[in-house]
N, C-alpha and C. Protein backbone atom coordinates (compact mmCIF):
# COMPACT_ATOMS: atom_id res chain seq x y z
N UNK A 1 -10.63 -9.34 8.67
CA UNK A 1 -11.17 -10.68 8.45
C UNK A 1 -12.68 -10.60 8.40
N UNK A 2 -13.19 -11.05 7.14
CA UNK A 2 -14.86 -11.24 7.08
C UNK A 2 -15.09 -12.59 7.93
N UNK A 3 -16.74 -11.64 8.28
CA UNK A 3 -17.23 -12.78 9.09
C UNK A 3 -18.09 -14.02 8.22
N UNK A 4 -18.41 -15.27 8.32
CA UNK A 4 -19.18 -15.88 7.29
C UNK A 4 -20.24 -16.33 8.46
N UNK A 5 -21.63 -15.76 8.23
CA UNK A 5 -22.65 -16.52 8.85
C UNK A 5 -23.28 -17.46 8.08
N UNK A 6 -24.44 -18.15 8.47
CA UNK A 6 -25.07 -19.06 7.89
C UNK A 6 -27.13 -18.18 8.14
N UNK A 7 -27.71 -19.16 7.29
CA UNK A 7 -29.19 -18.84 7.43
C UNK A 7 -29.18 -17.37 6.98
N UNK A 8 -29.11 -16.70 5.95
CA UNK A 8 -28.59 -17.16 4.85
C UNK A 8 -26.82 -16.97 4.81
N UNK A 9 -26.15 -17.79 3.89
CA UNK A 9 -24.91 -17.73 3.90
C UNK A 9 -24.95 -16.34 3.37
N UNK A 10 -23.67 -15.62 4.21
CA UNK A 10 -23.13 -14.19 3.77
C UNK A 10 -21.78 -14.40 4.21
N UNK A 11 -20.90 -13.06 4.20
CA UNK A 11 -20.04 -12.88 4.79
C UNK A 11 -20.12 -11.33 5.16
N UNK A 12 -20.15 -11.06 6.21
CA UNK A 12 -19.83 -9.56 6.64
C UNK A 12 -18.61 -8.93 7.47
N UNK A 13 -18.90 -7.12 6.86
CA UNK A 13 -17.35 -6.60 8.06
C UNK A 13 -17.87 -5.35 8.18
N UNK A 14 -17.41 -4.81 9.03
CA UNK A 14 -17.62 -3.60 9.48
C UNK A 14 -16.25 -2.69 9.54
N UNK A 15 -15.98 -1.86 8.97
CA UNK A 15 -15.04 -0.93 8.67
C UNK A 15 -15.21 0.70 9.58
N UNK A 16 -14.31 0.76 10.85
CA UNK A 16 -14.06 1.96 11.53
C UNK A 16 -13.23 3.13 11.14
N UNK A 17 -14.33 4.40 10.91
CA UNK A 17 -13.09 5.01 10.56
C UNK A 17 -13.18 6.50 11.34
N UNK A 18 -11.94 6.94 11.48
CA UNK A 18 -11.73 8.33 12.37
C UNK A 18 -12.48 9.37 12.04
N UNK A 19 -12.47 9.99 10.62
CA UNK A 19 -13.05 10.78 10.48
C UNK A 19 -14.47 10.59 9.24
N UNK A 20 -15.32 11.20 9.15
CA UNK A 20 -16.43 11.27 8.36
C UNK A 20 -15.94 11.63 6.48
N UNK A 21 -15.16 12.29 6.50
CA UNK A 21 -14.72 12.49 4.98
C UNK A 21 -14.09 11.29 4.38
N UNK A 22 -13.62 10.64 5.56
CA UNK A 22 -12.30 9.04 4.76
C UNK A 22 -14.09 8.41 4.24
N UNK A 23 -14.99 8.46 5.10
CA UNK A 23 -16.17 7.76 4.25
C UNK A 23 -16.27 7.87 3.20
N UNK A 24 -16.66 9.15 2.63
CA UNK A 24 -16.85 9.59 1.83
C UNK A 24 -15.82 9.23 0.17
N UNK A 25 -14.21 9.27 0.34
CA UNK A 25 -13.68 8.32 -0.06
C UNK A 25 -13.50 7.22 -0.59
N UNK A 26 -14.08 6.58 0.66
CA UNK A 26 -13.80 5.09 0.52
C UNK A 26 -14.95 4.49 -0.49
N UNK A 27 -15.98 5.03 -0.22
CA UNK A 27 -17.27 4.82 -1.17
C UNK A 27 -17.33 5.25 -2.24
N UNK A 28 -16.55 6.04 -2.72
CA UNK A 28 -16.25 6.71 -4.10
C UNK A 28 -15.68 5.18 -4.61
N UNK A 29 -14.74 4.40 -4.16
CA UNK A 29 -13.99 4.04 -4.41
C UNK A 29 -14.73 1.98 -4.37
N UNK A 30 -15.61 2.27 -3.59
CA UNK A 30 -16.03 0.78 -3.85
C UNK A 30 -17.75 0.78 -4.62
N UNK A 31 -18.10 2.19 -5.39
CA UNK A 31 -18.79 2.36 -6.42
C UNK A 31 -18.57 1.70 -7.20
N UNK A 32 -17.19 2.08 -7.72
CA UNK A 32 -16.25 2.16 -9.00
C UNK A 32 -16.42 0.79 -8.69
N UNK A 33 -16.06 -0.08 -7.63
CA UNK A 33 -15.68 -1.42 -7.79
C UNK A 33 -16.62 -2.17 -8.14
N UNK A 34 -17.73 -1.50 -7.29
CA UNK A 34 -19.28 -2.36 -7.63
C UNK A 34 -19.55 -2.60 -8.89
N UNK A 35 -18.95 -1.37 -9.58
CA UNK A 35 -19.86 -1.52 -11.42
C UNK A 35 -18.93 -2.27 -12.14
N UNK A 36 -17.51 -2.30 -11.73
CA UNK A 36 -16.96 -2.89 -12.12
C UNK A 36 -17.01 -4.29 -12.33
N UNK A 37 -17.20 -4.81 -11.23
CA UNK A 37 -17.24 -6.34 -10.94
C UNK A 37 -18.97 -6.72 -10.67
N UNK A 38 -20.14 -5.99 -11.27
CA UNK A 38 -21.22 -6.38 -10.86
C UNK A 38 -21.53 -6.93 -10.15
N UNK A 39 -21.27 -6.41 -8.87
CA UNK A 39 -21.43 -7.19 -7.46
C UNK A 39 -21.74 -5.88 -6.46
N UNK A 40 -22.93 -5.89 -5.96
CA UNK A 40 -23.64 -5.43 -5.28
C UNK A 40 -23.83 -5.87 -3.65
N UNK A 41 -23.17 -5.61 -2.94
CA UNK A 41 -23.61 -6.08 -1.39
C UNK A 41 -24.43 -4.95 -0.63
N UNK A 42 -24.59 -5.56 0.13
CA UNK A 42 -26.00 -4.65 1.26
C UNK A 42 -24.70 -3.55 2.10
N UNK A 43 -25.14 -2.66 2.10
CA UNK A 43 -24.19 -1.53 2.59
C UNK A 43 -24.93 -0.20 3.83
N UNK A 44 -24.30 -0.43 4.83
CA UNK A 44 -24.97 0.79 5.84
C UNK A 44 -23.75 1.54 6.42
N UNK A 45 -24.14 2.66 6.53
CA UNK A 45 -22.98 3.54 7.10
C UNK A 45 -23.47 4.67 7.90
N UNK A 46 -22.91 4.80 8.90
CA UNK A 46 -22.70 6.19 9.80
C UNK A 46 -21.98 6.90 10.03
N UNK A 47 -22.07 8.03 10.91
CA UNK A 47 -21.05 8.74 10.96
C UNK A 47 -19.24 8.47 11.20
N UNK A 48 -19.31 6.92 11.52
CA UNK A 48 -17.78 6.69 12.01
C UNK A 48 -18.09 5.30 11.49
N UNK A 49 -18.29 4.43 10.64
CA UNK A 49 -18.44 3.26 10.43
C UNK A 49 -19.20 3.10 8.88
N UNK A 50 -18.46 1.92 7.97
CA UNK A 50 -19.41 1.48 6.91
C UNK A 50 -19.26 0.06 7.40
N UNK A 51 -20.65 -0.92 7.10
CA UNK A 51 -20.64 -2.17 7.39
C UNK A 51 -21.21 -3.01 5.74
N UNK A 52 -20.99 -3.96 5.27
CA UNK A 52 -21.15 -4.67 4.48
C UNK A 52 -21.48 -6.24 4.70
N UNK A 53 -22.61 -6.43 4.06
CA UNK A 53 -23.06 -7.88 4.24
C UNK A 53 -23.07 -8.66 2.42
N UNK A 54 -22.00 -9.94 2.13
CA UNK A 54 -22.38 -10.15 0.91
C UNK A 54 -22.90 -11.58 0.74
N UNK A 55 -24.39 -11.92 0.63
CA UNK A 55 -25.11 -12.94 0.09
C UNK A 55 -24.07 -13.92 -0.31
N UNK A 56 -24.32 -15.25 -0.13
CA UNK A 56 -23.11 -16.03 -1.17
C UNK A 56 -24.14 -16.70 -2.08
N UNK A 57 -23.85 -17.51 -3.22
CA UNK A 57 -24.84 -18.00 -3.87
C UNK A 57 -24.84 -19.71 -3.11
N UNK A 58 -23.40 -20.17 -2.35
CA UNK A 58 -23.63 -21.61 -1.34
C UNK A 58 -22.86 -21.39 -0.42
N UNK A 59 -22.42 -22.28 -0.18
CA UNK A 59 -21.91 -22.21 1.58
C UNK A 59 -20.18 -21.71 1.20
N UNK A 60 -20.23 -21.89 0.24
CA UNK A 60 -18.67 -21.78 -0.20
C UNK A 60 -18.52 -20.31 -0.53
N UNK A 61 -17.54 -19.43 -0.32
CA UNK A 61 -17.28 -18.19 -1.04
C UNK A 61 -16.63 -18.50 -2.12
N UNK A 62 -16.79 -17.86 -3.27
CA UNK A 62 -16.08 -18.13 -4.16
C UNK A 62 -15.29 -17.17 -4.64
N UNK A 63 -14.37 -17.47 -5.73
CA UNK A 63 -12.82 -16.64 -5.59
C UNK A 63 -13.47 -15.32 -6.23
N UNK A 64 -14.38 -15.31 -6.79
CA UNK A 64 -15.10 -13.53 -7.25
C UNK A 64 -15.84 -12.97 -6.10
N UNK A 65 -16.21 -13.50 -5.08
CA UNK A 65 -16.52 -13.15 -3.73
C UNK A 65 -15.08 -12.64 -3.29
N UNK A 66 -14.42 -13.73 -2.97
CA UNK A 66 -13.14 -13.45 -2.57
C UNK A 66 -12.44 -12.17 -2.88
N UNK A 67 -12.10 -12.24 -4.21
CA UNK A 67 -11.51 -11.33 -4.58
C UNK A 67 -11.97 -9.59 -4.22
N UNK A 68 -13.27 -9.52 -4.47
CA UNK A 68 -14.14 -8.42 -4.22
C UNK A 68 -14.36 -8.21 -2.56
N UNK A 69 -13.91 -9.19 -2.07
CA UNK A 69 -14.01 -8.68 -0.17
C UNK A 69 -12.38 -8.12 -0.27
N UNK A 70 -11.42 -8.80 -0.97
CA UNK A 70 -10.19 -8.09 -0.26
C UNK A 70 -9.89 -7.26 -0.84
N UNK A 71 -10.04 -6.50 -2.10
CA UNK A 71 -10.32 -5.34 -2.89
C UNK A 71 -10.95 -4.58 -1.80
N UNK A 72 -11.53 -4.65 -1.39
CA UNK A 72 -12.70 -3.70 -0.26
C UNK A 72 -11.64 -3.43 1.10
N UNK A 73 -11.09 -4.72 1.21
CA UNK A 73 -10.11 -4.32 2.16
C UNK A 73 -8.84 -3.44 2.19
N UNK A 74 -8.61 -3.48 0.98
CA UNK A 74 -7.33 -2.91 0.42
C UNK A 74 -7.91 -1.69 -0.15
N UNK A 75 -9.22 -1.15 -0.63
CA UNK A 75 -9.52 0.01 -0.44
C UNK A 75 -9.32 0.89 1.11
N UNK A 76 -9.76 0.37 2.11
CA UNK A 76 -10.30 0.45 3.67
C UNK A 76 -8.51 0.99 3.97
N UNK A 77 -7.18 0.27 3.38
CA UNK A 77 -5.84 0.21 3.92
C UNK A 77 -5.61 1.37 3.33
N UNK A 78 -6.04 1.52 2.34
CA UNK A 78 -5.50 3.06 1.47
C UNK A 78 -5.95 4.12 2.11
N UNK A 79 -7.19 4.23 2.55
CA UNK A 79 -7.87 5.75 2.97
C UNK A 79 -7.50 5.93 4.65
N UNK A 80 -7.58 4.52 5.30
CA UNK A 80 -6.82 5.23 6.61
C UNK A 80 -5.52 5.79 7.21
């Protein structure tokens, strides 16, 4: 479940993972998505964790937001 803050509206999640290579993976894999769907979110990662923050353009997410957070999620279900 993404989080939705306010000041500025986003939604963020943070994704745990066991080992350092599923990273590696998973980011292969939400490249592809990025160029796909020209949607760019703020992205940090460490050794056991990627976190994502995505800007909204209003208070509302909208269904190409939408869609592109649970794509991300359903990447995250595949690699663990």
């Amino acid at each position: 479940m993404w989080n939705q803050r306010e000041s500025p509206f986003r939604i963020e999640q943070r994704f745990e993972f066991e080992e350092y290579s599923k990273i590696s993976k998973f980011m292969e894999k939400i490249d592809q998505l990025c160029k796909e769907k020209n949607m760019y979110p703020n992205i940090s990662f460490g050794k056991n964790f990627v976190s994502f923050t995505i800007f909204l353009d209003s208070e509302e997410i909208t269904p190409s937001e939408k869609d592109f957070s649970n794509q991300i999620d359903n990447f995250f279900k595949s690699v663990i």
